[in-house]
C-alpha atoms as a PDB file:
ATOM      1  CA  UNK A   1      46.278  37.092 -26.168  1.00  0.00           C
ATOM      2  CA  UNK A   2      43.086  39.088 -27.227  1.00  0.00           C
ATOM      3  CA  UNK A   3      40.288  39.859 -25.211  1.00  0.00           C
ATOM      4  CA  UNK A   4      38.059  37.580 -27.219  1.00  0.00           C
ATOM      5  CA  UNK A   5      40.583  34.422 -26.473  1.00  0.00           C
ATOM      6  CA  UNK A   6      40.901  35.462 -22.968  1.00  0.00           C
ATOM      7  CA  UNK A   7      36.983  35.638 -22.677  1.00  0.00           C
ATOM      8  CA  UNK A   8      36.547  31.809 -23.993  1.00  0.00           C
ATOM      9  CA  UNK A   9      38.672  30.882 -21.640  1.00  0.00           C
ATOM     10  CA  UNK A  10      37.284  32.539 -18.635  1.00  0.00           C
ATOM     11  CA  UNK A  11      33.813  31.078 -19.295  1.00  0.00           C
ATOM     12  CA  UNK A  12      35.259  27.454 -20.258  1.00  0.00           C
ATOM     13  CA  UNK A  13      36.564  27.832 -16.892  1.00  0.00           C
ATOM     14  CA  UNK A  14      33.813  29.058 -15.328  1.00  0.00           C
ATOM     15  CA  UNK A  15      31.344  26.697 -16.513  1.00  0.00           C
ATOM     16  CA  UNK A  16      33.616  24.012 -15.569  1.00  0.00           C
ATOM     17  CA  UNK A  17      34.098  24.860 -12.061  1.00  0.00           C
ATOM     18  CA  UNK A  18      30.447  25.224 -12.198  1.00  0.00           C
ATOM     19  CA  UNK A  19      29.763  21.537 -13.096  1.00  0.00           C
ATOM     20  CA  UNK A  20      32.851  20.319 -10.642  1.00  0.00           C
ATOM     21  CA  UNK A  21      31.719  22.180  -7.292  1.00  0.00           C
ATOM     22  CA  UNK A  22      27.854  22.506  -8.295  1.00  0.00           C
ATOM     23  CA  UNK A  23      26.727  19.135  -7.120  1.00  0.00           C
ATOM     24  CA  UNK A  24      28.816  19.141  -3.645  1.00  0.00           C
ATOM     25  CA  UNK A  25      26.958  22.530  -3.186  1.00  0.00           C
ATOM     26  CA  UNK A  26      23.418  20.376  -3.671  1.00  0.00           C
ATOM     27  CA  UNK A  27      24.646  17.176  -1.561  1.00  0.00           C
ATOM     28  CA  UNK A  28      25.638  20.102   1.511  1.00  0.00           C
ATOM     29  CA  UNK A  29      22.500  22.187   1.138  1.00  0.00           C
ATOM     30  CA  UNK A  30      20.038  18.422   1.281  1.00  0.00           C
ATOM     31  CA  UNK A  31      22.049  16.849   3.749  1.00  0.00           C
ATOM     32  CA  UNK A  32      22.112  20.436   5.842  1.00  0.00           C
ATOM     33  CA  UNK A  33      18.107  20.765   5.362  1.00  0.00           C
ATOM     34  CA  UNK A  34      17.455  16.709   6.288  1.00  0.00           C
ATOM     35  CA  UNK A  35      19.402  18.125   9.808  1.00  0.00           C
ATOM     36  CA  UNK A  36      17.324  20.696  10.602  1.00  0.00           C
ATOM     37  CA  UNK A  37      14.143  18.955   9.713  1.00  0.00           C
ATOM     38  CA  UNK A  38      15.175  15.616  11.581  1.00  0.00           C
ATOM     39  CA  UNK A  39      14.711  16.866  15.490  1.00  0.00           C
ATOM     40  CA  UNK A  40      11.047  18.139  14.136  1.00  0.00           C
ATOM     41  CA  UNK A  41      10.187  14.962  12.319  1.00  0.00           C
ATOM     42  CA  UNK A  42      11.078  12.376  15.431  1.00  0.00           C
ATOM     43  CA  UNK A  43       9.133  14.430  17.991  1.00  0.00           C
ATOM     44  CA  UNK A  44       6.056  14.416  15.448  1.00  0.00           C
ATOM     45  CA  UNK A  45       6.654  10.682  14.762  1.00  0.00           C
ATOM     46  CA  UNK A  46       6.926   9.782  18.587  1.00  0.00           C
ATOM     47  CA  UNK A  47       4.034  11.855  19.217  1.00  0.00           C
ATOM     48  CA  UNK A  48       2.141   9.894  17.038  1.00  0.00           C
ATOM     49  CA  UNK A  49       3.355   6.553  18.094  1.00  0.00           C
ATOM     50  CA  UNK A  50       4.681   5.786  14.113  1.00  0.00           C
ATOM     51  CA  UNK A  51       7.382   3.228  15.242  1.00  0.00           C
END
């Protein structure tokens, strides 16, 4: 196999894993922000009376 064979296949693989694990990687870093912003967000809302 020659380098430029095992190259392509390297970045084929790459960008594949890249599409496969990429949007689990978005859904944990939103879901991880909407927990650290939800304690904040119910004391401003009850503070305000928005029920």
């Amino acid at each position: 196999m020659s380098w430029n064979a095992l190259r392509t296949l390297l970045l084929g693989l790459r960008f594949h894993a890249g599409v496969l694990i990429g949007p689990f990687l978005l859904v944990a870093a939103v879901t991880g922000l909407l927990c650290t912003v939800t304690p904040q967000s119910r004391r401003w809302c009850t503070a305000r009376n928005c029920t």
